[in-house]
PDB file of N, CA and C in Angstrom:
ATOM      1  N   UNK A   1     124.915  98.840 117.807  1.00  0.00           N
ATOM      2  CA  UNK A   1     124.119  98.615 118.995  1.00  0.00           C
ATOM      3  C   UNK A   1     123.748  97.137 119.107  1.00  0.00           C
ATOM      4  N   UNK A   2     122.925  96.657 117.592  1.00  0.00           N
ATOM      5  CA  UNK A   2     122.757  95.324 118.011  1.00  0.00           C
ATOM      6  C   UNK A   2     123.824  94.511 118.513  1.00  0.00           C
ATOM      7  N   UNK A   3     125.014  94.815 117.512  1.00  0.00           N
ATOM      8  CA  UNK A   3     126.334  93.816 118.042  1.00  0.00           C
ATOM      9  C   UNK A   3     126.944  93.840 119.442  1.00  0.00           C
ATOM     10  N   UNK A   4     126.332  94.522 120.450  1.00  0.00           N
ATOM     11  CA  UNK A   4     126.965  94.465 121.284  1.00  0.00           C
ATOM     12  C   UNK A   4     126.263  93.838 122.246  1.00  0.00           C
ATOM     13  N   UNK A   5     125.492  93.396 121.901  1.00  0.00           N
ATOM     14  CA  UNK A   5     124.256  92.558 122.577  1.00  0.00           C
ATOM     15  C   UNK A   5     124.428  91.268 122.401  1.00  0.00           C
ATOM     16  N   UNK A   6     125.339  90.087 123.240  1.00  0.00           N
ATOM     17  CA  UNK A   6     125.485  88.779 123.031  1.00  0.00           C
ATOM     18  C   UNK A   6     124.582  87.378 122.314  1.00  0.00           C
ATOM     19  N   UNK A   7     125.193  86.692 122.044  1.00  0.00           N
ATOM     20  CA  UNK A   7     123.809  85.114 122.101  1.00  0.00           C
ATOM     21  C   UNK A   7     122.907  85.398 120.990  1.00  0.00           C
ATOM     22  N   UNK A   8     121.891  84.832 121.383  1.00  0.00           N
ATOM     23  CA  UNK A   8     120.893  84.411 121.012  1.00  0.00           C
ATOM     24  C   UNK A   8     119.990  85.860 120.988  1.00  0.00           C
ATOM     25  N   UNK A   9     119.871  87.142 121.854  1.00  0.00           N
ATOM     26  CA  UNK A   9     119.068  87.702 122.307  1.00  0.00           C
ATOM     27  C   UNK A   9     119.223  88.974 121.325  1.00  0.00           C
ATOM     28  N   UNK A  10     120.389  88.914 120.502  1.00  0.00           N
ATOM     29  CA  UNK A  10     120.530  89.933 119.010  1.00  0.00           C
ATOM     30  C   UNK A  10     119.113  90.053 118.474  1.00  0.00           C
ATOM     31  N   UNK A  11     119.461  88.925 117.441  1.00  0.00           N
ATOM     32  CA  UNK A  11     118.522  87.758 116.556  1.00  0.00           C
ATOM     33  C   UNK A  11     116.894  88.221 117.170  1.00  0.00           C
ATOM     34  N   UNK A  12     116.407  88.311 118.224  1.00  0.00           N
ATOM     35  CA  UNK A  12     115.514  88.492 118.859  1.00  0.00           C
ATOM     36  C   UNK A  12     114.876  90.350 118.733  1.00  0.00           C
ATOM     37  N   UNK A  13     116.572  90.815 119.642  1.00  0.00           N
ATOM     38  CA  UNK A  13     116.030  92.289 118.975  1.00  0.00           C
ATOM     39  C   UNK A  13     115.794  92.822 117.681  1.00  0.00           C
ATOM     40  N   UNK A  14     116.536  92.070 117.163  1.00  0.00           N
ATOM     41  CA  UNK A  14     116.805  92.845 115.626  1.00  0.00           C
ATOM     42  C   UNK A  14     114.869  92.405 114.930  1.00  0.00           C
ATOM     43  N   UNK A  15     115.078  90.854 115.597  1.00  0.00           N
ATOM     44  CA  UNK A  15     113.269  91.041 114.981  1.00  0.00           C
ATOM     45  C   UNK A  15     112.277  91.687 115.440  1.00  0.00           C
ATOM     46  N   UNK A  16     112.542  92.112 116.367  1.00  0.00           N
ATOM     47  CA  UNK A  16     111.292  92.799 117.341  1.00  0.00           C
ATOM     48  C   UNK A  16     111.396  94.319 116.650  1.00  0.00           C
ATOM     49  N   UNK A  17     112.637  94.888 116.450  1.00  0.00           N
ATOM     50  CA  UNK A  17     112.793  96.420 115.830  1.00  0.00           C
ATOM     51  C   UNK A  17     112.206  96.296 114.642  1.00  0.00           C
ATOM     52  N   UNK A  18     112.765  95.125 113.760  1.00  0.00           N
ATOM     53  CA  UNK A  18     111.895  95.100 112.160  1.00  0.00           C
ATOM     54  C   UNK A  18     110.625  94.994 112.119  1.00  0.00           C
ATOM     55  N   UNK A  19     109.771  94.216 113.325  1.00  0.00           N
ATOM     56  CA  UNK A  19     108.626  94.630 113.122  1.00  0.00           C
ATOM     57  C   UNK A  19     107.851  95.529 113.537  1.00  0.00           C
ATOM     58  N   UNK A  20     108.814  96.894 114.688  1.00  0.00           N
ATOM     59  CA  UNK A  20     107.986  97.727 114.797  1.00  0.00           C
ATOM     60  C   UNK A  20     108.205  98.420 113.670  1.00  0.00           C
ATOM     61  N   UNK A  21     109.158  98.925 112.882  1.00  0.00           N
ATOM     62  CA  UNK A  21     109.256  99.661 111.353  1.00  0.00           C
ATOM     63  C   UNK A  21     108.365  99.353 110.780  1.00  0.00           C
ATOM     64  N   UNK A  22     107.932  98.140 110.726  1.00  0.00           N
ATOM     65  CA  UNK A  22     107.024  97.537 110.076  1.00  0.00           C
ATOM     66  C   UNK A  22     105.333  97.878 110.123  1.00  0.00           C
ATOM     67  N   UNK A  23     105.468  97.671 111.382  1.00  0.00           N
ATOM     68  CA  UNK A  23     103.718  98.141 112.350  1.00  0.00           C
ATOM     69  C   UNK A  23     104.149  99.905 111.718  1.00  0.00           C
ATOM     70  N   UNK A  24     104.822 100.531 112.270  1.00  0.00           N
ATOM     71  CA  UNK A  24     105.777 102.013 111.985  1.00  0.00           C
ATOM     72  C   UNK A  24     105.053 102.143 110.864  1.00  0.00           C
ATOM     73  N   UNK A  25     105.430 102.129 109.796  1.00  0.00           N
ATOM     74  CA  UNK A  25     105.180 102.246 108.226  1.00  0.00           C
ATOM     75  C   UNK A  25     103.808 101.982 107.517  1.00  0.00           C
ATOM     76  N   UNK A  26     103.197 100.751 108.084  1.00  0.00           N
ATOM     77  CA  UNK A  26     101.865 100.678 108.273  1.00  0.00           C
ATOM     78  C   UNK A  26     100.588 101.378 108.338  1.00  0.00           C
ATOM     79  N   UNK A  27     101.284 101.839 109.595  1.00  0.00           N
ATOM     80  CA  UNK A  27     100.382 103.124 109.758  1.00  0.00           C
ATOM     81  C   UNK A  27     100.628 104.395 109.507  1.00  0.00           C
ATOM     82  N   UNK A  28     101.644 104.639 108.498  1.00  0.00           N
ATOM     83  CA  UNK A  28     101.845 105.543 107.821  1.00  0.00           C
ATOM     84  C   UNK A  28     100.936 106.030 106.631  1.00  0.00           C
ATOM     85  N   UNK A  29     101.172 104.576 106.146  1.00  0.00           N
ATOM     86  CA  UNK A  29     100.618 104.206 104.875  1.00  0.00           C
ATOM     87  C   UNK A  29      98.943 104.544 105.012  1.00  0.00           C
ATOM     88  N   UNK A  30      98.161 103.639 106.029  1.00  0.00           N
ATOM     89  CA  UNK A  30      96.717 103.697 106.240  1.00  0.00           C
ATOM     90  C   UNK A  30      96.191 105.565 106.583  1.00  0.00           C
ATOM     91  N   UNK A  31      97.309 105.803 107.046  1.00  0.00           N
ATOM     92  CA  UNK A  31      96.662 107.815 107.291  1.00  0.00           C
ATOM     93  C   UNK A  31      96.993 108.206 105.931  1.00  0.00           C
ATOM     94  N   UNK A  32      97.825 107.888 104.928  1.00  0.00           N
ATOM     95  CA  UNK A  32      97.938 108.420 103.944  1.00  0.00           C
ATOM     96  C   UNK A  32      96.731 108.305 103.233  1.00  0.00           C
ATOM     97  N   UNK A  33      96.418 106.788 102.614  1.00  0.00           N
ATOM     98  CA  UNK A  33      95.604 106.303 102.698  1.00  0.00           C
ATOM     99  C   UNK A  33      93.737 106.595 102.663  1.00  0.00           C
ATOM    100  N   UNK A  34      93.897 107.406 103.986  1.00  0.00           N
ATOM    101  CA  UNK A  34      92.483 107.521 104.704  1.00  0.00           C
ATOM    102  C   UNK A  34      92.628 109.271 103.866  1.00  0.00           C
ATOM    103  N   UNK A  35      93.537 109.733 104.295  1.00  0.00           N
ATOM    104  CA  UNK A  35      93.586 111.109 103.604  1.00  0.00           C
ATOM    105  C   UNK A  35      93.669 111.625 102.087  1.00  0.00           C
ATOM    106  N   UNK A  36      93.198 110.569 101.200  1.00  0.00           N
ATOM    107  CA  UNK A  36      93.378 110.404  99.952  1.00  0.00           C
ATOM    108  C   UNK A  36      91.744 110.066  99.961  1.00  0.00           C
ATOM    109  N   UNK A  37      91.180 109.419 100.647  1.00  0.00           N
ATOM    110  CA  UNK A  37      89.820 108.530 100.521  1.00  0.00           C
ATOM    111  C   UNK A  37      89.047 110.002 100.903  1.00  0.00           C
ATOM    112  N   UNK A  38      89.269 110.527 101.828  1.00  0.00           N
ATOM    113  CA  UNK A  38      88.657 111.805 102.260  1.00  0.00           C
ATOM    114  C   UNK A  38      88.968 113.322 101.244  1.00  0.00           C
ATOM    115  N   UNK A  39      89.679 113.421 100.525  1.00  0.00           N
ATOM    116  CA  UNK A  39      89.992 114.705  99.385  1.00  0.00           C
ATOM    117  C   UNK A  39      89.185 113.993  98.289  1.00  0.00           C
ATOM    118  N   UNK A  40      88.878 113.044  98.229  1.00  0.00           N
ATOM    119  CA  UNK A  40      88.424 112.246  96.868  1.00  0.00           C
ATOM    120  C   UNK A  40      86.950 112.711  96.835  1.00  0.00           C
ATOM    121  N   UNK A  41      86.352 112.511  98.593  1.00  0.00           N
ATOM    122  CA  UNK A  41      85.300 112.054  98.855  1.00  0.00           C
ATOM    123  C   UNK A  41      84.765 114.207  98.417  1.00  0.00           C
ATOM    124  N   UNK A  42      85.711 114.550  99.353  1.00  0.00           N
ATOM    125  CA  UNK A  42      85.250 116.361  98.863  1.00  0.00           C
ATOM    126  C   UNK A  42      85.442 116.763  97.591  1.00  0.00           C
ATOM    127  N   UNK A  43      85.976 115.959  96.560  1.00  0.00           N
ATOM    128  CA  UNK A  43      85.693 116.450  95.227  1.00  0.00           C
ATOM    129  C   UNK A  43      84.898 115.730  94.624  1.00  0.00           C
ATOM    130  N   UNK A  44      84.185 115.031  94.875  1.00  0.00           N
ATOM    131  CA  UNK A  44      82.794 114.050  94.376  1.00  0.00           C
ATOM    132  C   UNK A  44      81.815 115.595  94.968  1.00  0.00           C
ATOM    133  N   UNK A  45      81.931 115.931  96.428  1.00  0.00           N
ATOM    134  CA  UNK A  45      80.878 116.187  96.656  1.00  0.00           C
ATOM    135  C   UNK A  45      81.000 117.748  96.079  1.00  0.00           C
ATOM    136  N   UNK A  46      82.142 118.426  95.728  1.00  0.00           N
ATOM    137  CA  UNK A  46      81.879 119.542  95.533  1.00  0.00           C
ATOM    138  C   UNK A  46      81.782 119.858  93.947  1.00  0.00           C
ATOM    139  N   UNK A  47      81.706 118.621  93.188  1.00  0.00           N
ATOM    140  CA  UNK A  47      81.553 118.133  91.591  1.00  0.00           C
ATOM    141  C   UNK A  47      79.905 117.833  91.707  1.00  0.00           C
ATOM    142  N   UNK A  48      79.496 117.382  92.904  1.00  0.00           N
ATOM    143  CA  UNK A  48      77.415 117.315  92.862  1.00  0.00           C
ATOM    144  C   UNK A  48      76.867 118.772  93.383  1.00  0.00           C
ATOM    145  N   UNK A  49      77.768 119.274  94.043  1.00  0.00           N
ATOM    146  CA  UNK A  49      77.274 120.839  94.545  1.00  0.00           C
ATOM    147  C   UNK A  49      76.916 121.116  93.319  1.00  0.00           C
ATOM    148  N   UNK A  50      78.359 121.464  92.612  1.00  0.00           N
ATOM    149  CA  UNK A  50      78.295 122.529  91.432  1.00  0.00           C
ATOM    150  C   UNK A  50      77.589 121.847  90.034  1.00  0.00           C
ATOM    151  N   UNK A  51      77.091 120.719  89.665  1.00  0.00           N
ATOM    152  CA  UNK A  51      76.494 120.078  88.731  1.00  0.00           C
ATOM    153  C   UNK A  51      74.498 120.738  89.414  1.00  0.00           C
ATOM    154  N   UNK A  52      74.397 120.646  91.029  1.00  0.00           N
ATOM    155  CA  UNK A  52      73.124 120.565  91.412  1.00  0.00           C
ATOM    156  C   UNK A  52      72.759 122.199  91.475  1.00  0.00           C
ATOM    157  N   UNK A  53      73.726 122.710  91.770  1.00  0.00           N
ATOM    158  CA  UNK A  53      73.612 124.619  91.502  1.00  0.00           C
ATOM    159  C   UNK A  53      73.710 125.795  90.708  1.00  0.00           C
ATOM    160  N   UNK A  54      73.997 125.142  89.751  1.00  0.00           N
ATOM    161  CA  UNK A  54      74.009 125.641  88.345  1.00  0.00           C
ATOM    162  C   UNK A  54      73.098 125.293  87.170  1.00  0.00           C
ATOM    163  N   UNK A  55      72.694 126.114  86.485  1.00  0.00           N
ATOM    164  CA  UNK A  55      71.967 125.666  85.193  1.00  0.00           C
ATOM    165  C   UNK A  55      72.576 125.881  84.406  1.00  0.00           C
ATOM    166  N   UNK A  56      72.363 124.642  83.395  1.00  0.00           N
ATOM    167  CA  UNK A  56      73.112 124.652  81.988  1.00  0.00           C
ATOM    168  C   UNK A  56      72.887 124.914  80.699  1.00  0.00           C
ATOM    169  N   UNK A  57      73.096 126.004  80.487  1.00  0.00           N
ATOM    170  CA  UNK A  57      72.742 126.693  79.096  1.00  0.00           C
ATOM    171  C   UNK A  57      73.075 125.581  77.828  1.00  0.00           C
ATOM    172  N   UNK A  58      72.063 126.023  76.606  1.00  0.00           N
ATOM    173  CA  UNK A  58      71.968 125.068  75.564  1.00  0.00           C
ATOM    174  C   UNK A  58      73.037 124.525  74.952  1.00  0.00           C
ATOM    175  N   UNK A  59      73.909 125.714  75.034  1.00  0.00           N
ATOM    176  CA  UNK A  59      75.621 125.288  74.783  1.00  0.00           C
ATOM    177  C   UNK A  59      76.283 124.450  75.366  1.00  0.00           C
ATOM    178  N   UNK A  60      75.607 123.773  76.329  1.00  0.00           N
ATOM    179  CA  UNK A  60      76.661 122.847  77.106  1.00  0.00           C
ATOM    180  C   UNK A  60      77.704 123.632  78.490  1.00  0.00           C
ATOM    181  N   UNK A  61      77.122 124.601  78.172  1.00  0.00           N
ATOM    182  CA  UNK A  61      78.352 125.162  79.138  1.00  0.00           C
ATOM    183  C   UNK A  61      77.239 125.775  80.294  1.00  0.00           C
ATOM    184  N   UNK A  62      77.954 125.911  81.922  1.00  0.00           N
ATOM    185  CA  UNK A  62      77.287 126.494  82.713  1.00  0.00           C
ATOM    186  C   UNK A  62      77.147 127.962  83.035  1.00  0.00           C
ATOM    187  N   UNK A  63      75.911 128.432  83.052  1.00  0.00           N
ATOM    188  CA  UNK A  63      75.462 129.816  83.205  1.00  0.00           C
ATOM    189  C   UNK A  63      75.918 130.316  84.382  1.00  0.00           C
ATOM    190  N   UNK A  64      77.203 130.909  84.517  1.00  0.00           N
ATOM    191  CA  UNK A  64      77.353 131.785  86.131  1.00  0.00           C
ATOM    192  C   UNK A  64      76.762 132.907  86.625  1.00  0.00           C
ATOM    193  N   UNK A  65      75.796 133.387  85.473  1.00  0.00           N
ATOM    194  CA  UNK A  65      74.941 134.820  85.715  1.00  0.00           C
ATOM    195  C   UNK A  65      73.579 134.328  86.163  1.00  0.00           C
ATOM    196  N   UNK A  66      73.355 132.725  86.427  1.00  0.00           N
ATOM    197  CA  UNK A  66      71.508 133.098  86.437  1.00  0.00           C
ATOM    198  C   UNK A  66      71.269 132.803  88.370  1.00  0.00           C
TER     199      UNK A  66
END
């Protein structure tokens, strides 16, 4: 496709496509990203649930009966 595109105005497309892949991939990356920051954020909070709702027997271990 590019090659059939004369001159000077290749050179031009070919950079304009690499940087939408570029922008493309980007924002691939940042939703990945954001969706890693957010599963992190629900196992912090569901690691203070279960530390704040439970009591801990002398053994170290948590009581699921009280």
């Amino acid at each position: 496709m590019i090659g059939s595109v004369g001159g000077s105005g290749a050179l031009g497309l070919a950079t304009a496509f690499m940087k939408q892949v570029t922008a493309t991939q980007d924002i691939e990356v940042a939703v990945i990203k954001k969706g890693q920051d957010i599963e992190k954020a629900q196992g912090d909070s569901a690691l203070k649930l279960i530390d704040s709702a439970s009591s801990v027997t002398g053994t170290g271990r948590i009581d699921l009966y009280a």
